[in-house]
Protein backbone atom coordinates (compact mmCIF):
# COMPACT_ATOMS: atom_id res chain seq x y z
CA UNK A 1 -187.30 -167.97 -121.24
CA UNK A 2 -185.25 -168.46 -117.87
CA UNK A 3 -184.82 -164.20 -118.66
CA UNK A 4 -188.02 -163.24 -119.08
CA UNK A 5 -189.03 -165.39 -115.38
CA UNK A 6 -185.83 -163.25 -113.70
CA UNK A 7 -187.15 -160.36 -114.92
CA UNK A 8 -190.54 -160.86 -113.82
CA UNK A 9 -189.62 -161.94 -110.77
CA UNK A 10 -187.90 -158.93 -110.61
CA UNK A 11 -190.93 -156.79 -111.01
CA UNK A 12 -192.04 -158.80 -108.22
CA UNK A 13 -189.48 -157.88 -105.57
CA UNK A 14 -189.76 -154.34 -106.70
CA UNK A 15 -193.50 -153.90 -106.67
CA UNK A 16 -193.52 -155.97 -103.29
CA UNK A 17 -190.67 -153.30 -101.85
CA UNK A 18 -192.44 -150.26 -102.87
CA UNK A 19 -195.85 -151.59 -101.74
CA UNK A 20 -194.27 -151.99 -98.27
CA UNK A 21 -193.17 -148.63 -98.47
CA UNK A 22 -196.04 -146.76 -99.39
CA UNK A 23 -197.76 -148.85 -96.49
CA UNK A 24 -195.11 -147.75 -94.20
CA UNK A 25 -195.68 -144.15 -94.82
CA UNK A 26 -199.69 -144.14 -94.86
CA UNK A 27 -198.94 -145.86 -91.29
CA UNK A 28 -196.69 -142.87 -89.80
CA UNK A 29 -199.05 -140.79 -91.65
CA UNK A 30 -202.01 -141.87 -90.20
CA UNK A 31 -200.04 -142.13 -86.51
CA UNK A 32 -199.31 -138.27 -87.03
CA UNK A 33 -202.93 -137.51 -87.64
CA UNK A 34 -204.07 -140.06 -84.71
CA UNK A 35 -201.73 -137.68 -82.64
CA UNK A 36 -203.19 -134.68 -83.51
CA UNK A 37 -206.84 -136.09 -82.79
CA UNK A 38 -205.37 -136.89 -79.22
CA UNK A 39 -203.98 -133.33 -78.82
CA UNK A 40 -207.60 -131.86 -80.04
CA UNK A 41 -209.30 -133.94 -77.69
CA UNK A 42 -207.27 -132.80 -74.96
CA UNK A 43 -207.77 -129.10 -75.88
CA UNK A 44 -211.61 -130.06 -76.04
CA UNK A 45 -211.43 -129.12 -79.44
CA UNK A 46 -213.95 -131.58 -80.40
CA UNK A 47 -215.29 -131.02 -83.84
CA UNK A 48 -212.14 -130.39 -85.23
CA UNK A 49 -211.10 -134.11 -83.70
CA UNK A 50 -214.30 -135.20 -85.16
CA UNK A 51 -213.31 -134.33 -88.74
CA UNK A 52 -209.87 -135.52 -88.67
CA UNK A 53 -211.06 -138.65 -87.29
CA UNK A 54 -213.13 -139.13 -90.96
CA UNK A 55 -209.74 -138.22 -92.64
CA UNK A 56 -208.51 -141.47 -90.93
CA UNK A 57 -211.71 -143.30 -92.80
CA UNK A 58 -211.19 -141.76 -96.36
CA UNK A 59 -207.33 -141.24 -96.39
CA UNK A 60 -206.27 -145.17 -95.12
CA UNK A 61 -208.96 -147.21 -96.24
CA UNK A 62 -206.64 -150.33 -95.90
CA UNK A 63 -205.22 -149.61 -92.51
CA UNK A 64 -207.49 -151.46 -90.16
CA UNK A 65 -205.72 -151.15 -87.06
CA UNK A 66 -205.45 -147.36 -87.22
CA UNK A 67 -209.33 -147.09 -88.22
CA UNK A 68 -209.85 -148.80 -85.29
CA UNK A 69 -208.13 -146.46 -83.12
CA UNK A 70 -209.62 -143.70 -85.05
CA UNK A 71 -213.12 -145.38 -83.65
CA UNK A 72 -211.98 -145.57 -80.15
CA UNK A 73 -211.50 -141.55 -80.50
CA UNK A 74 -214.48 -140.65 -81.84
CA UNK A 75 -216.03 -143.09 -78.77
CA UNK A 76 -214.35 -140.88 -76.33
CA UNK A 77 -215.75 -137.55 -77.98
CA UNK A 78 -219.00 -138.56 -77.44
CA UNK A 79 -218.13 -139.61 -73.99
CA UNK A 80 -216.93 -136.25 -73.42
CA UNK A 81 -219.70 -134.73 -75.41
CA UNK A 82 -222.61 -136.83 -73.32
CA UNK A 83 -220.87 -136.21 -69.67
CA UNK A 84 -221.09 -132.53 -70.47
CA UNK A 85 -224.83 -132.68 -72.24
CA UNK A 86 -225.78 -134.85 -68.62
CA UNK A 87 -223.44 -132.08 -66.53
CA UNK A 88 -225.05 -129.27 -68.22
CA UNK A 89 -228.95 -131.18 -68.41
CA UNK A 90 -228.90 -132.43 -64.86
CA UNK A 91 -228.13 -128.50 -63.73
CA UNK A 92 -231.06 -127.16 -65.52
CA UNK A 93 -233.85 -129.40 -65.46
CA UNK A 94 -235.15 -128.58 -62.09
CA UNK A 95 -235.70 -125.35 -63.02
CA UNK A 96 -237.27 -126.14 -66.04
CA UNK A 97 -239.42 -128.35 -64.48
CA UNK A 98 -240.48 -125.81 -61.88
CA UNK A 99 -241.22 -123.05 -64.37
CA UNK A 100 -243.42 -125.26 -66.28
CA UNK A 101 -245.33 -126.41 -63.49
CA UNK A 102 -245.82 -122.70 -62.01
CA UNK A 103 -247.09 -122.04 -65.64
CA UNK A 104 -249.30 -125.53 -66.64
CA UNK A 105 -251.20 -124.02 -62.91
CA UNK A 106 -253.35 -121.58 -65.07
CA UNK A 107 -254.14 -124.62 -67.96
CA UNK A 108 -256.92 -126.99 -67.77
CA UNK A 109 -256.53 -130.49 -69.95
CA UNK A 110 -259.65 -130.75 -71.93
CA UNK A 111 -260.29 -134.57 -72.93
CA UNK A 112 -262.94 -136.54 -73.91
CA UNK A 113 -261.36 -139.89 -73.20
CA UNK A 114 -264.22 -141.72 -74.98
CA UNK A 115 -263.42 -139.86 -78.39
CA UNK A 116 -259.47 -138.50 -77.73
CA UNK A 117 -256.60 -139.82 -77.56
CA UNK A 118 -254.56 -136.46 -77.13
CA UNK A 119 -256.01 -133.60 -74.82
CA UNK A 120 -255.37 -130.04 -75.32
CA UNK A 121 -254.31 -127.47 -72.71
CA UNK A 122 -256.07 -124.64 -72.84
CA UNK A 123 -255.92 -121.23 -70.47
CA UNK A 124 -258.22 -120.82 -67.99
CA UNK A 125 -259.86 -117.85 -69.32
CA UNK A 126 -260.82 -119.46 -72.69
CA UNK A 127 -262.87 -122.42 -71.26
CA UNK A 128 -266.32 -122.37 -70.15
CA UNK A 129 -269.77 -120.90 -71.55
CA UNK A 130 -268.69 -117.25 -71.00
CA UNK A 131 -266.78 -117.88 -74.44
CA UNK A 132 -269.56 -119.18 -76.54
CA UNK A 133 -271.13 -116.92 -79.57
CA UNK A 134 -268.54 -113.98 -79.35
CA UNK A 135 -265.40 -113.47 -82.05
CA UNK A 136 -261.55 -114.01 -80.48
CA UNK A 137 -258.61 -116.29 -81.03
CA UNK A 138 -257.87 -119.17 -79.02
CA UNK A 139 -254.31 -121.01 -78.78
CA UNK A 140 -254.24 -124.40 -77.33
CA UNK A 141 -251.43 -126.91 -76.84
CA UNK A 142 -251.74 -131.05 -76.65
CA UNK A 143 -249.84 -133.42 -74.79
CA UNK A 144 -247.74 -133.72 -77.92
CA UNK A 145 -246.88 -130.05 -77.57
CA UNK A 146 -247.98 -129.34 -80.87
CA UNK A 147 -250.03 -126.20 -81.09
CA UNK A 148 -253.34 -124.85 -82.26
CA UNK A 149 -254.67 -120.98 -83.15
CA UNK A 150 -258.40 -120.95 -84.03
CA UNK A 151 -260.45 -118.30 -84.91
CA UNK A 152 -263.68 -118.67 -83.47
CA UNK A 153 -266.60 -116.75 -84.83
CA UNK A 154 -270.07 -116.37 -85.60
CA UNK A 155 -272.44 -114.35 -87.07
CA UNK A 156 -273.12 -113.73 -91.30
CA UNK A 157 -271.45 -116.83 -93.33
CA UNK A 158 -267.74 -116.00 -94.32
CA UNK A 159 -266.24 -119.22 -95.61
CA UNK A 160 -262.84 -117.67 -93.80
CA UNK A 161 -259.29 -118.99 -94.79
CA UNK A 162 -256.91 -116.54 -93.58
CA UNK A 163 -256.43 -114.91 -90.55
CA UNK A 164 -254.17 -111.25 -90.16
CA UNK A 165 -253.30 -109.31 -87.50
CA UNK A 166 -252.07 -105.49 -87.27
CA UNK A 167 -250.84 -103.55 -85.25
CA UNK A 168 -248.91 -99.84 -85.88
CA UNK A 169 -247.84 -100.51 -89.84
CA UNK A 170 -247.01 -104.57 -88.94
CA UNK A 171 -249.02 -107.01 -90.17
CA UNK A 172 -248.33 -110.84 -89.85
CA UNK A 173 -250.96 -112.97 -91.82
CA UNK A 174 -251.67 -117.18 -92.60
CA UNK A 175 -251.17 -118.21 -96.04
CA UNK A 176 -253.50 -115.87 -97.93
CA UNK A 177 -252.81 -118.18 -101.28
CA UNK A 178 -253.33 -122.07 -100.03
CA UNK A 179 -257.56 -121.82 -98.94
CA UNK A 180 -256.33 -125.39 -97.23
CA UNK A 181 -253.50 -124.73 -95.26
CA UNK A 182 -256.28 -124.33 -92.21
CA UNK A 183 -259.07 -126.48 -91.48
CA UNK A 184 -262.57 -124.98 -91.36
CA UNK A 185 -265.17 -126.31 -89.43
CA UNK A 186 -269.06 -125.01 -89.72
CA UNK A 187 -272.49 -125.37 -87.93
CA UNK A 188 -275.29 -124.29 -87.29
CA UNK A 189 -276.94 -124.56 -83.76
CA UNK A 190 -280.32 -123.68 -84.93
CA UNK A 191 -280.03 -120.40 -83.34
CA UNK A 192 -276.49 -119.23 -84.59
CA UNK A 193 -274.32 -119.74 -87.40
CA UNK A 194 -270.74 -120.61 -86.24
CA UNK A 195 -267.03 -120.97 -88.02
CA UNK A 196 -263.96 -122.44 -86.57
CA UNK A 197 -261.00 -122.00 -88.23
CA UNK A 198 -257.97 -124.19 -87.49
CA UNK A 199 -254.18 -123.45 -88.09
CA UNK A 200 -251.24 -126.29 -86.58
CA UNK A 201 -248.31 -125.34 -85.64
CA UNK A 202 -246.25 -123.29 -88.05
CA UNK A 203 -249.32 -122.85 -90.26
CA UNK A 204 -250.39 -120.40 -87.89
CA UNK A 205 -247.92 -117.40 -89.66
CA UNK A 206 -246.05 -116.43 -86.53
CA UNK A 207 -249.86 -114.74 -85.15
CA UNK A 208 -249.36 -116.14 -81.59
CA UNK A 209 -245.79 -115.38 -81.22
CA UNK A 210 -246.70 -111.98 -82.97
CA UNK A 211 -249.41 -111.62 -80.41
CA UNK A 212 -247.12 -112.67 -77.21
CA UNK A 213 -244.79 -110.06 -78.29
CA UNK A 214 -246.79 -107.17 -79.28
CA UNK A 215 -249.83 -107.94 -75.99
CA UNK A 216 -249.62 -104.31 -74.85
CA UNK A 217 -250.62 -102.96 -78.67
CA UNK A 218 -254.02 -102.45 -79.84
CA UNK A 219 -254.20 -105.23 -81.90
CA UNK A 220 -256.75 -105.68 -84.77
CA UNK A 221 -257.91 -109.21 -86.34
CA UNK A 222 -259.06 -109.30 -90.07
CA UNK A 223 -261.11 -112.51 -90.98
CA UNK A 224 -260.60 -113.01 -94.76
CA UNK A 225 -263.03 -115.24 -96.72
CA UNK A 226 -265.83 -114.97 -99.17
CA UNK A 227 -266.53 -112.56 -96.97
CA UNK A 228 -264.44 -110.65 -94.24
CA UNK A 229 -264.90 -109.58 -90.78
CA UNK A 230 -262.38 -107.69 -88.29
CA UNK A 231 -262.65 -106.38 -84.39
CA UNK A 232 -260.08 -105.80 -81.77
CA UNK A 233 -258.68 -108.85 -80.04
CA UNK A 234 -259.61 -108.24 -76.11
CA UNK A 235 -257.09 -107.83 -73.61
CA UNK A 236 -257.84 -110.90 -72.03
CA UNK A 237 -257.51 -113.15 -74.90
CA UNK A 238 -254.06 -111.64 -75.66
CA UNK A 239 -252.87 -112.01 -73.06
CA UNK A 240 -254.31 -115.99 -72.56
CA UNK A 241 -252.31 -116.24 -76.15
CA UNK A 242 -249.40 -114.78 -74.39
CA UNK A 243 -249.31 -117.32 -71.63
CA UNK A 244 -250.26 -120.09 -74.02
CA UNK A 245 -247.12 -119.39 -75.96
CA UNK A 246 -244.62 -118.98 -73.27
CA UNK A 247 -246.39 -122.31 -71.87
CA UNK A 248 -245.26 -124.10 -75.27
CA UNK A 249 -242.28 -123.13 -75.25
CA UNK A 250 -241.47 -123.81 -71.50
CA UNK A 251 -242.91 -127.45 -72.16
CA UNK A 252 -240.98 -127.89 -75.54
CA UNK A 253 -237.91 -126.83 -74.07
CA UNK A 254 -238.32 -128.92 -71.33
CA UNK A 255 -238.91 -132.45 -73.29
CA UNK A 256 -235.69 -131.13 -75.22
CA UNK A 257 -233.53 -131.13 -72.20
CA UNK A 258 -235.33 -133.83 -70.44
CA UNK A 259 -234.86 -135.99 -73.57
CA UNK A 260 -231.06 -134.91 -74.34
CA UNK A 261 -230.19 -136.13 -71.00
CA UNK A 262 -231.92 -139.64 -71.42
CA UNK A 263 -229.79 -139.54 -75.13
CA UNK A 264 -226.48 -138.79 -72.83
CA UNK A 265 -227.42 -141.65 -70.14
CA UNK A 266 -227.54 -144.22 -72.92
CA UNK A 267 -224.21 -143.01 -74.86
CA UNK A 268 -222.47 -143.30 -71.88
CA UNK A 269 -224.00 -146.68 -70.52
CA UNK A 270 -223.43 -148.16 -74.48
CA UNK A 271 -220.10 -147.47 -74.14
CA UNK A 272 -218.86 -147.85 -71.24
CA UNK A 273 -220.06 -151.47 -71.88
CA UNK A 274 -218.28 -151.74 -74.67
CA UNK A 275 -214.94 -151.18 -73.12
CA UNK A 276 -215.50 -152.98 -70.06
CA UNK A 277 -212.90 -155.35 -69.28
């Protein structure tokens, strides 16, 4: 009996030794690869920190205290990653800013604040009676910056779901397939009979960036429905299109940058808190 408890016992002293062992070497391990994480940081090699920094996670579950070194790392990545989004943010925003205002000059904000929430900015050359009862595309963007290309037409009934343009052997087109991927809106004023046809955002098939690029082509507009219809888009209304798209893009760019840098203000405020003495 007193044998078997030596030998046990043993087994103990053993399995303690080697445990102490194995959690010496995860330790200089894990002190090699917090090393290297330093020496990336310094070289502003940042992802590559970032990924041996998750090593430290997976690889030394147990090892607490280097984990939480491994944290204070990836902490001073995205210090270094927010200083240079606010640097590089803070640079370009006034000229952001200025080309969007030079551009929102030829918009008007149509709102019916009785009925709307959201207005839409539309160019000035697609507002007012001149446009009403004649065939053309209009683009609009809300104050969400989503966007809007509508095909507004009357004459003979055509039930139309798709909307194509060509132009010299390219043709970009809305689904022709899903009859519901734009909404279709129809009245008669007693007079005229009148379609609206409605495509958001991406739904829209690339026309109006099709249309910004390709202004200075005769460009031709096929109505598809139960019936079809096609003329040449005007001049005008290209180019309105045109300025409508560069006007999205100037204002989504802009709420990107402006809201990266509030992202970067926050990082940095969060924690520099957290390591204030």
């Amino acid at each position: 009996m007193i044998s078997k408890i030596k030998i046990i016992f043993s087994l103990l002293i053993i399995i303690s030794f080697a445990s102490c062992n194995s959690r010496e070497k995860e330790e200089k391990q894990a002190d090699l690869r917090l090393d290297n994480i330093r020496e990336l940081i310094t070289a502003n090699k940042l992802n590559e920190a970032k990924s041996k920094i998750d090593s430290i996670h997976a690889l030394y579950p147990r090892l607490v205290d280097k984990r939480k070194l491994a944290v204070a790392l990836q902490d001073t990545i995205i210090l270094r990653e927010s200083y240079r989004t606010l640097n590089y943010t803070a640079k370009i925003l006034p000229d952001l800013t200025e080309a969007y205002k030079i551009l929102l000059k030829n918009f008007i904000l149509q709102k019916n604040e009785k009925y709307e929430k959201i207005g839409k900015y539309v160019y000035k050359s697609q507002v007012g009676e001149q446009n009403t009862g004649r065939n053309y595309l209009k683009f609009e963007v809300d104050e969400n910056g989503d966007t809007y290309l509508t095909s507004m037409y009357s004459g003979t009934k055509l039930n139309q779901y798709t909307i194509q343009i060509s132009a010299v052997g390219m043709t970009v087109t809305t689904d022709t397939t899903a009859k519901n991927s734009g909404v279709l809106h129809a009245f008669n004023d007693g007079e005229r009979y009148y379609e609206q046809l409605t495509f958001k955002n991406e739904a829209d098939g690339g026309i109006a960036e099709f249309i910004h690029k390709n202004k200075n082509l005769t460009l031709k507009v096929n109505l598809i429905g139960t019936k079809n219809s096609n003329y040449v888009l005007q001049q005008a209304d290209k180019e309105a299109i045109s300025q409508t798209f560069k006007f999205a893009q100037a204002r989504k760019l802009l709420h990107k940058t402006e809201n990266d840098l509030r992202i970067a203000q926050q990082r940095i405020g969060k924690i520099n808190l957290l390591y204030k003495e």
